[in-house]
C-alpha atoms as a PDB file:
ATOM      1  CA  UNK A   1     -18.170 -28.863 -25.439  1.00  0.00           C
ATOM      2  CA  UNK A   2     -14.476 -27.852 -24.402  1.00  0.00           C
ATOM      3  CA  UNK A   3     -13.047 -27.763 -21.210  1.00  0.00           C
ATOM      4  CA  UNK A   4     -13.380 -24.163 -21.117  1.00  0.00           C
ATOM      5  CA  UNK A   5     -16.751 -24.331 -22.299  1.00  0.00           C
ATOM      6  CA  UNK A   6     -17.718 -27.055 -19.433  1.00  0.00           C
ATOM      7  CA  UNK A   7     -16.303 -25.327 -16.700  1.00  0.00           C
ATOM      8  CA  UNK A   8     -18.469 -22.519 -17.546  1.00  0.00           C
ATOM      9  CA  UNK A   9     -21.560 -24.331 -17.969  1.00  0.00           C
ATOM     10  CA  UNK A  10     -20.875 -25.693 -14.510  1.00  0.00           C
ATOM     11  CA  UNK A  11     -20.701 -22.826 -12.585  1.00  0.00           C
ATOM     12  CA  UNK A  12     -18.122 -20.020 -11.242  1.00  0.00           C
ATOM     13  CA  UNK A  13     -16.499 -22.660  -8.772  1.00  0.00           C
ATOM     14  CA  UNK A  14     -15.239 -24.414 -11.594  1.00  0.00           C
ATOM     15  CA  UNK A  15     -13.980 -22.063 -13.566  1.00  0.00           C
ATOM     16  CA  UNK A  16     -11.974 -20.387 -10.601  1.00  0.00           C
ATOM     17  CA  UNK A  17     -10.438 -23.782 -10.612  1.00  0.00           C
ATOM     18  CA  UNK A  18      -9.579 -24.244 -13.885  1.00  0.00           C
ATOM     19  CA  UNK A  19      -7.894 -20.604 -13.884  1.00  0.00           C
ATOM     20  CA  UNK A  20      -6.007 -22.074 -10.153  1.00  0.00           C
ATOM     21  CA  UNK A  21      -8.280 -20.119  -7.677  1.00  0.00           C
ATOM     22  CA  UNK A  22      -7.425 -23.724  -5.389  1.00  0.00           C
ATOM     23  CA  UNK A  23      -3.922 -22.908  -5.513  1.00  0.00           C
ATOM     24  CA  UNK A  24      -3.686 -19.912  -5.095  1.00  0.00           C
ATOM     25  CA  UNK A  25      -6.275 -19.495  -2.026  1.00  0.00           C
ATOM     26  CA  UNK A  26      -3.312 -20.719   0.481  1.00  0.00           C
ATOM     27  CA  UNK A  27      -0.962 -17.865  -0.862  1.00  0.00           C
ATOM     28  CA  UNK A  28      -3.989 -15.560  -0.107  1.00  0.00           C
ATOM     29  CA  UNK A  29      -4.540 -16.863   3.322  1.00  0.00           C
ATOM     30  CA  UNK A  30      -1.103 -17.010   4.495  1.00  0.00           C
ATOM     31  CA  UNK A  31      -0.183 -13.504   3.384  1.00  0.00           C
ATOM     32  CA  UNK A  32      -3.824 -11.549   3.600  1.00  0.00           C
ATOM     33  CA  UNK A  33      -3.677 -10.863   6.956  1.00  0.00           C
ATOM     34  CA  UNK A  34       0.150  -9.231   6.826  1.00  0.00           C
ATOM     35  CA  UNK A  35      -0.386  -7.156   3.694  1.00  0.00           C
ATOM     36  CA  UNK A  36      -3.525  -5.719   5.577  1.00  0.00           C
ATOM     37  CA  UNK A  37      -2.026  -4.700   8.409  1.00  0.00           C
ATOM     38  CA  UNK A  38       0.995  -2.851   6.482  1.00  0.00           C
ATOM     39  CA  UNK A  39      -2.187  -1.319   4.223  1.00  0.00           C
ATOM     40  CA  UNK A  40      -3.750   0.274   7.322  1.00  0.00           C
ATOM     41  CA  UNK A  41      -0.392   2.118   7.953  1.00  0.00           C
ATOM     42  CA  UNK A  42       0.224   3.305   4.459  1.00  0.00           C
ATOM     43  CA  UNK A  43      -3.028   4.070   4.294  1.00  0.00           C
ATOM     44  CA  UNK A  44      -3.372   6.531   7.699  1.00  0.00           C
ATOM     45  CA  UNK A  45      -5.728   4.012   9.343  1.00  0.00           C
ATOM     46  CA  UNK A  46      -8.458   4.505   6.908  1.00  0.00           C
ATOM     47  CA  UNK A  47      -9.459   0.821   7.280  1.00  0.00           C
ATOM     48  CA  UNK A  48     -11.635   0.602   4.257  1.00  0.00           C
ATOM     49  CA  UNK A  49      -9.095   1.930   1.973  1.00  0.00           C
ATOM     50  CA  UNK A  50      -6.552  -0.425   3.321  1.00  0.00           C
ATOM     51  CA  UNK A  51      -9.325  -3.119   2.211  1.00  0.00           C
ATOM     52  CA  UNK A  52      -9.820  -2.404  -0.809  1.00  0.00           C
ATOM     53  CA  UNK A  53      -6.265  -1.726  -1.458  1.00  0.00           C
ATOM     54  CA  UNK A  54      -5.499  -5.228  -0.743  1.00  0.00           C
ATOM     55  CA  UNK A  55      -8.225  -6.391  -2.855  1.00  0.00           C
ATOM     56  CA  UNK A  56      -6.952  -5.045  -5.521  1.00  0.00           C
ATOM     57  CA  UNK A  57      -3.656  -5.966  -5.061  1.00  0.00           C
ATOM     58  CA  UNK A  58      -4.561  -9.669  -4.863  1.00  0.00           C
ATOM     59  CA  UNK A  59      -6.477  -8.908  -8.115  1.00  0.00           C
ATOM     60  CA  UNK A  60      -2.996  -8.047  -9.901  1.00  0.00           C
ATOM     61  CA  UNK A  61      -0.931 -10.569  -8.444  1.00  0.00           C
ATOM     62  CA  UNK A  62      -3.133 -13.133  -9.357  1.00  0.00           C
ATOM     63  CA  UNK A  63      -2.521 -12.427 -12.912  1.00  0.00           C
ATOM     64  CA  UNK A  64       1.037 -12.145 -12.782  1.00  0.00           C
ATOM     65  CA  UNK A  65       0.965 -15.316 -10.359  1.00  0.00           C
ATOM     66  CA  UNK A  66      -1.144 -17.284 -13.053  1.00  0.00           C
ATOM     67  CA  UNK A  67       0.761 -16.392 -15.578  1.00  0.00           C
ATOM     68  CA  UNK A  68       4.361 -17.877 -13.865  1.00  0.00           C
ATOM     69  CA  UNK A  69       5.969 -14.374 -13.264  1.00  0.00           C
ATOM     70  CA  UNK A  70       6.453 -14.366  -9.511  1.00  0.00           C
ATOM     71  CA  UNK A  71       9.403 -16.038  -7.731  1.00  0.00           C
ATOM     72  CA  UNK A  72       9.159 -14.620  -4.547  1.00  0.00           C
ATOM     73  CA  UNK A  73       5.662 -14.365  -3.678  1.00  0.00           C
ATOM     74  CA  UNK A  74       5.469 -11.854  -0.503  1.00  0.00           C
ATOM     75  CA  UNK A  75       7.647  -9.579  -1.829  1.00  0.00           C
ATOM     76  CA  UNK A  76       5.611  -9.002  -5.011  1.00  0.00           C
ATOM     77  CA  UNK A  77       2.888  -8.772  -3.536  1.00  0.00           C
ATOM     78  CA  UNK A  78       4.382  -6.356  -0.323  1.00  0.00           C
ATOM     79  CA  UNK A  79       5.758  -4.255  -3.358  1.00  0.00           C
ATOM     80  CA  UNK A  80       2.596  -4.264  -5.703  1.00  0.00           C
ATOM     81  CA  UNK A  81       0.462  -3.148  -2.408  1.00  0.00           C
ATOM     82  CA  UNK A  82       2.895  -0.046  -1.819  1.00  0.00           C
ATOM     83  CA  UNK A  83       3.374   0.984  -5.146  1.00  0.00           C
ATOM     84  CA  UNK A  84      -0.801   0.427  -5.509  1.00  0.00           C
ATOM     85  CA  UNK A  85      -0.840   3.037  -2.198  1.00  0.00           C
ATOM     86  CA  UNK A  86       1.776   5.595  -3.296  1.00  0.00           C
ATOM     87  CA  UNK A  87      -0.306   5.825  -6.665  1.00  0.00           C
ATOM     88  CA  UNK A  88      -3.261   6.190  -4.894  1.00  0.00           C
ATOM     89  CA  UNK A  89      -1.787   9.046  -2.343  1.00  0.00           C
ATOM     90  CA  UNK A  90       0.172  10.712  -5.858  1.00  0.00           C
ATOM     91  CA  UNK A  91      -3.553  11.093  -7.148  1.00  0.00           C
ATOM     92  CA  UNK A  92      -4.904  12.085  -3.930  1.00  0.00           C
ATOM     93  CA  UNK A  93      -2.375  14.699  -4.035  1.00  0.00           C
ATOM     94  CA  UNK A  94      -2.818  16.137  -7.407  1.00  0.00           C
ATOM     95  CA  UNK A  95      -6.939  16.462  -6.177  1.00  0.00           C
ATOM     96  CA  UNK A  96      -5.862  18.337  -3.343  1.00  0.00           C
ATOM     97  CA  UNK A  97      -3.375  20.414  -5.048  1.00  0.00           C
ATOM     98  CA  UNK A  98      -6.301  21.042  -8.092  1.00  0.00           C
ATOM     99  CA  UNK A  99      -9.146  21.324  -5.686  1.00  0.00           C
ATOM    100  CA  UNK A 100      -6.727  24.562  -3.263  1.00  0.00           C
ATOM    101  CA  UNK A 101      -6.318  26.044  -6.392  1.00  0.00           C
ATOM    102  CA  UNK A 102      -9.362  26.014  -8.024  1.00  0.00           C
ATOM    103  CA  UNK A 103     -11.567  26.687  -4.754  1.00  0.00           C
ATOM    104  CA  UNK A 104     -13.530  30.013  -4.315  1.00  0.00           C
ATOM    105  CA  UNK A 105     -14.274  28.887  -0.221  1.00  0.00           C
ATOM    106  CA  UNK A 106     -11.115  30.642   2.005  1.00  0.00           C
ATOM    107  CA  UNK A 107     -11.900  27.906   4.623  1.00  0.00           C
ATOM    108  CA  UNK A 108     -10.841  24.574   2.543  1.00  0.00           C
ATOM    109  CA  UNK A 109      -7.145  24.364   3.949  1.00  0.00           C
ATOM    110  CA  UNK A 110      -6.449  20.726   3.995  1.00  0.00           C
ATOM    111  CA  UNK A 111      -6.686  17.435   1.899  1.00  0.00           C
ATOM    112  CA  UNK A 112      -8.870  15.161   2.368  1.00  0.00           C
ATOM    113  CA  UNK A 113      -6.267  13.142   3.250  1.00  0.00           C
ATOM    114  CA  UNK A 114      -5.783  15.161   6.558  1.00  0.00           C
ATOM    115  CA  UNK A 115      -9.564  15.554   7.414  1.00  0.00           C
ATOM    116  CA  UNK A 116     -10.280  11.620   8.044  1.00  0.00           C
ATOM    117  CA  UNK A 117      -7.813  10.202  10.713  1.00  0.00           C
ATOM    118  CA  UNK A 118      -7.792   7.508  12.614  1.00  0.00           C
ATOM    119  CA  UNK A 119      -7.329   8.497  16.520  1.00  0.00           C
ATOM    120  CA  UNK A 120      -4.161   7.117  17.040  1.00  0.00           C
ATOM    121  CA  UNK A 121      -1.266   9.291  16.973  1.00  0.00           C
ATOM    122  CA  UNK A 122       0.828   7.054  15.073  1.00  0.00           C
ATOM    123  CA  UNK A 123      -1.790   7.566  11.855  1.00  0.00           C
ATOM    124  CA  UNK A 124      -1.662  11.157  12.533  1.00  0.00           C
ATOM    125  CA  UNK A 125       2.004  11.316  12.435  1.00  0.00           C
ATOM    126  CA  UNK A 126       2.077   8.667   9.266  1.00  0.00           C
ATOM    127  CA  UNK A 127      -0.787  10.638   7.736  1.00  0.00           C
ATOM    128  CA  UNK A 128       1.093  14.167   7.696  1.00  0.00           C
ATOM    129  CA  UNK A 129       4.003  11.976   6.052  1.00  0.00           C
ATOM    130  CA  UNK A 130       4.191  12.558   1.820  1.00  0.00           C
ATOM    131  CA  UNK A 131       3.468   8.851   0.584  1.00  0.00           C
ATOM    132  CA  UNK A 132       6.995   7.666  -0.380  1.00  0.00           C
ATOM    133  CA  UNK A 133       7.828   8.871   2.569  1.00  0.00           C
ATOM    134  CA  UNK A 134       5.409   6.833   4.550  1.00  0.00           C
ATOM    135  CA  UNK A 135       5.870   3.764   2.544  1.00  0.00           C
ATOM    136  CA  UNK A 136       9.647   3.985   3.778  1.00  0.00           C
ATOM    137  CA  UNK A 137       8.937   4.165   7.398  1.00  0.00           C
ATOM    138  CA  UNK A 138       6.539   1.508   7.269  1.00  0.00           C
ATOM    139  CA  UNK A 139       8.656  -0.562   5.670  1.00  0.00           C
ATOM    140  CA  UNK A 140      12.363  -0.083   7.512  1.00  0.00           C
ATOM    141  CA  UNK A 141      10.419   0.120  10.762  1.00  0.00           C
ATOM    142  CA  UNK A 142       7.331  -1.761  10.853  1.00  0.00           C
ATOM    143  CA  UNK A 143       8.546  -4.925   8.020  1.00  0.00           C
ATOM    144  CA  UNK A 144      12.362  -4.288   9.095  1.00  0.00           C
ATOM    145  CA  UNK A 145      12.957  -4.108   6.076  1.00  0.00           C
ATOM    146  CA  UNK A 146      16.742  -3.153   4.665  1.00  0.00           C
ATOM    147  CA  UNK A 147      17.397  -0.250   2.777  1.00  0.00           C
ATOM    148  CA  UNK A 148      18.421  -2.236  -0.615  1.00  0.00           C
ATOM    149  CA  UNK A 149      15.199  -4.162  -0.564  1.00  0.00           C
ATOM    150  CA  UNK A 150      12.937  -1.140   0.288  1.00  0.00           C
ATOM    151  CA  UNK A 151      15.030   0.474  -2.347  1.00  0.00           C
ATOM    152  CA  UNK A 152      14.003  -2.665  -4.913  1.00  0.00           C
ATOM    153  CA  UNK A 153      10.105  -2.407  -3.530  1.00  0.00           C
ATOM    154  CA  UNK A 154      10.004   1.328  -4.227  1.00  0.00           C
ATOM    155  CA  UNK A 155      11.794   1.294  -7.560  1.00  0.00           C
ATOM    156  CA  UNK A 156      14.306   3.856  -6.264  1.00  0.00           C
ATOM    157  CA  UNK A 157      17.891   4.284  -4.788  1.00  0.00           C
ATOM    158  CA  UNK A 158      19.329   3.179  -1.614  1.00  0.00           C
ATOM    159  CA  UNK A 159      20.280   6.934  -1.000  1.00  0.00           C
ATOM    160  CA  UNK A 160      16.992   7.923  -1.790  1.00  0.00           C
ATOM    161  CA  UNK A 161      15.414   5.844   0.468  1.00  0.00           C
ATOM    162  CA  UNK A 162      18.008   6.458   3.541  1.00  0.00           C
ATOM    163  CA  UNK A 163      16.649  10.426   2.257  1.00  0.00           C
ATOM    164  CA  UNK A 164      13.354   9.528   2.625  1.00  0.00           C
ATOM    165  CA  UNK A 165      13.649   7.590   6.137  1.00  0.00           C
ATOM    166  CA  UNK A 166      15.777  10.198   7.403  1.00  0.00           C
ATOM    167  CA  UNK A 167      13.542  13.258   6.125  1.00  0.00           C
ATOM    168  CA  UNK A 168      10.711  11.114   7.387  1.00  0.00           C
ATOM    169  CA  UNK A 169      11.959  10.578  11.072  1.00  0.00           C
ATOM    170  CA  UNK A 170      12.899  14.552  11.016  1.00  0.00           C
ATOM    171  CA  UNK A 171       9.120  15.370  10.186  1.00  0.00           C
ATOM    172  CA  UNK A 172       7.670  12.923  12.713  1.00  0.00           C
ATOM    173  CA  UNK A 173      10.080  14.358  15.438  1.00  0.00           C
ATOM    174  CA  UNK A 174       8.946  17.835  14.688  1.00  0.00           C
ATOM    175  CA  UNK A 175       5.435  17.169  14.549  1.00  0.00           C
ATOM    176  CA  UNK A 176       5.807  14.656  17.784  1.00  0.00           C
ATOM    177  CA  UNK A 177       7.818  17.502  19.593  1.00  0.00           C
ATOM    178  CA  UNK A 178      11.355  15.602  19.669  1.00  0.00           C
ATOM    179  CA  UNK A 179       9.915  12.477  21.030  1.00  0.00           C
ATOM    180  CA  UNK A 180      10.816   9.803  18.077  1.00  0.00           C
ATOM    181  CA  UNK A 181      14.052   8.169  18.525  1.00  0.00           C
ATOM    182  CA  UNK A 182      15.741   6.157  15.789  1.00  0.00           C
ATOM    183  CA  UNK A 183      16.171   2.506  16.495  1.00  0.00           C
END
């Protein structure tokens, strides 16, 4: 029997460790609990989505991580969890877009995306944001990120991410009433 074969034979345990489940668990527990919380912004407070989000971000990086392709581990991971989010919100998007359109019912205004909300006024505000957009607030204001490296995360231009802060912070100020201030 081959090594593969044996590890198999032996159970799952085993052959997570032969694929390096062991070594990768500490990158996973040192970095879970920050790629969460920036999930639960991106994704309006909609805890479960930010969940599963993260899930299957782990799921990717693993496979680029196993196969020797990462160099700087929390950034690849920070950028494959927005650009998993944005994707997700594009989609949601299109469905809305498709669904208004197609809809006989006069009283279906809003998206989904509007109609489940955390409380908190900050996931209101995030949630009414478009989500490139949102993904560049979270990330200049709640990672502190700078513009070149939220401009490397979101596969885009400095300018177009100083467009999308500043368009951003415009919208929130509107919809706070004048209130947000620029740090």
């Amino acid at each position: 029997m081959d090594d593969v074969d044996e590890s198999i034979a032996r159970g799952p345990e085993a052959a997570a460790d032969a694929r390096g489940w062991d070594e990768f668990a500490p990158l996973y527990d040192q970095h879970h609990e920050r790629l969460y919380r920036i999930a639960v912004l991106l994704c309006h407070g909609r805890t479960h989505m930010a969940e599963d989000a993260v899930a299957e971000t782990f799921i990717k990086v693993y496979q680029a991580w196993a196969a020797g392709g990462i160099e700087d581990f929390a950034a690849y991971a920070r950028r494959a969890l927005v650009n998993h989010i944005t994707g997700q919100g594009r989609r949601e998007q299109v469905a809305t877009r498709y669904l208004t359109r197609h809809s006989k019912a006069d009283g279906i205004q809003d998206g989904a995306e509007n109609q489940v909300v955390d409380s908190a006024q900050t996931f209101e505000l995030l949630a009414q944001l478009p989500p490139r957009q949102r993904a560049a607030i979270v990330l200049r204001f709640y990672e502190d990120l700078p513009y070149d490296e939220i401009a490397s995360e979101l596969g885009v231009s400095v300018g177009t991410v100083k467009a999308q802060v500043s368009t951003g912070l415009q919208r929130l100020r509107s919809n706070l009433g004048g209130e947000v201030s620029t740090p």
